[in-house]
Protein backbone atom coordinates (compact mmCIF):
# COMPACT_ATOMS: atom_id res chain seq x y z
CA UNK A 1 0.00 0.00 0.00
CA UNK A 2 1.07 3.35 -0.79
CA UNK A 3 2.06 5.74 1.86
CA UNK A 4 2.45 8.77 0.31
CA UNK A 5 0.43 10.30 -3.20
CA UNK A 6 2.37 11.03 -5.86
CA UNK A 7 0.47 14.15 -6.31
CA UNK A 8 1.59 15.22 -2.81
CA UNK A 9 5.33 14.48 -3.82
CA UNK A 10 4.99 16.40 -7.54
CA UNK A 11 3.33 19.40 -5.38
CA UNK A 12 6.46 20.21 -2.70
CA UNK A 13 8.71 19.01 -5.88
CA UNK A 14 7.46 22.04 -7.24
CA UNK A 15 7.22 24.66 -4.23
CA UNK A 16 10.82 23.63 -3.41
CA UNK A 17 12.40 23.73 -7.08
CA UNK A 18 12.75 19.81 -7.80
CA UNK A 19 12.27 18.47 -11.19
CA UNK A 20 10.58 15.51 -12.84
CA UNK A 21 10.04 13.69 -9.49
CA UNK A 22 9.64 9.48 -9.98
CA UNK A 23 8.15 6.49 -7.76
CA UNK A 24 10.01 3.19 -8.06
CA UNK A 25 9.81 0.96 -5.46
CA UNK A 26 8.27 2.76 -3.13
CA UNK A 27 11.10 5.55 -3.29
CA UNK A 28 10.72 8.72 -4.56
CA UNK A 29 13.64 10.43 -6.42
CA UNK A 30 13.54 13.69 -8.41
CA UNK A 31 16.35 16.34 -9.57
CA UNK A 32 17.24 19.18 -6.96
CA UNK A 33 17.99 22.47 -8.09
CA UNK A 34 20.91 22.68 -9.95
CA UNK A 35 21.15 18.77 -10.10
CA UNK A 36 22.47 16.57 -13.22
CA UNK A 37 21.50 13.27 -10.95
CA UNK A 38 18.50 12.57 -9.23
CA UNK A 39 18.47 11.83 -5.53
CA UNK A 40 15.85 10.48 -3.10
CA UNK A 41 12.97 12.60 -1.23
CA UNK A 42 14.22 13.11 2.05
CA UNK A 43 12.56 10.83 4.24
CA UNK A 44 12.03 13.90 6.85
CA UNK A 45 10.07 15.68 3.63
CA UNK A 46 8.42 12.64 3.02
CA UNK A 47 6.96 12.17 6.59
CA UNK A 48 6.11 15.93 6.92
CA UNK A 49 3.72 15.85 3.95
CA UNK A 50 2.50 12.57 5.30
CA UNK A 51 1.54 14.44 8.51
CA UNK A 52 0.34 17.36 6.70
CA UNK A 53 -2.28 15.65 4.12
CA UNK A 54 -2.98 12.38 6.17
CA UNK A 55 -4.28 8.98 4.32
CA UNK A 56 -4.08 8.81 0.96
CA UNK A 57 -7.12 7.82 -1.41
CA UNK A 58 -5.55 4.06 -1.27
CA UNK A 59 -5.31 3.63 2.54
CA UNK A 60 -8.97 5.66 3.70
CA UNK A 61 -10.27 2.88 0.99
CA UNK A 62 -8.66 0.03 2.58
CA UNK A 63 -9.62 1.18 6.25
CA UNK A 64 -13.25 1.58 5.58
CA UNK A 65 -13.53 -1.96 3.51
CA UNK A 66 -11.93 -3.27 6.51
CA UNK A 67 -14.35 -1.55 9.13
CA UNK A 68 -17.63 -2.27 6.70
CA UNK A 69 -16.28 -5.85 6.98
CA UNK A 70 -15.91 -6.08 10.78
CA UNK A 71 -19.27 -4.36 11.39
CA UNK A 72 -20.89 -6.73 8.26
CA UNK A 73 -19.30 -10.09 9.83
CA UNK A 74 -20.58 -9.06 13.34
CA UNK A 75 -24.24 -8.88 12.60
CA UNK A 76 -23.67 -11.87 10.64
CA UNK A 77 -21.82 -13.49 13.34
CA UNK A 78 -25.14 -12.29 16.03
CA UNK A 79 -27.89 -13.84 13.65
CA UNK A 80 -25.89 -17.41 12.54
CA UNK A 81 -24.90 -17.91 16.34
CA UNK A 82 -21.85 -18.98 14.39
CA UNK A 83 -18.00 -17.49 14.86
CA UNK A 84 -17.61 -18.37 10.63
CA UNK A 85 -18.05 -14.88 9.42
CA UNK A 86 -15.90 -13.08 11.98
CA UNK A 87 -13.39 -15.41 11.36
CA UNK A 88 -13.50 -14.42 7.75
CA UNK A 89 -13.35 -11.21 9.16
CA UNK A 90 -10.10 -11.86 10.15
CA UNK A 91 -8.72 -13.41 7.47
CA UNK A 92 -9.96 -10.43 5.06
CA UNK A 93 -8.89 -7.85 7.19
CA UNK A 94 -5.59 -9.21 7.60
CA UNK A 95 -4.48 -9.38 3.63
């Protein structure tokens, strides 16, 4: 799952002067001012945007299947007087 948007990244890449910023594995690089190689994103930078703009679109998605689930598989779980869905539950949630 993706931590940070790449559309956060290509904004500060832009307030800050950094060009043509790229994603590969997880790691952002881009050109800083004045630069002929590309180097990674800070990791500082990379946690401040993460604190300024929160989840990204990929992550609220994934904690609100996860939550539907839970609240699905109890009611499920109340009415079958069986522990079967919340054990699916489980194993969804988990992956």
């Amino acid at each position: 799952m993706k931590r940070y948007a790449i559309e956060w990244v290509n904004e500060w890449c832009t307030e800050n002067g950094w060009t043509d910023p790229i994603e590969e594995c997880h790691n952002f690089w881009a050109f800083p001012p004045g630069a002929v190689m590309p180097e990674p994103i800070p990791v500082q930078v990379l946690q401040a945007i993460k604190a300024k703009k929160g989840l990204t679109n990929e992550e609220r998605f994934c904690c609100f299947g996860a939550i539907a689930i839970t609240i699905i598989s109890c009611i499920t779980t109340c009415y079958s007087s069986s522990p079967m869905p919340m054990v699916l539950s489980f194993v969804l949630c988990a992956l």
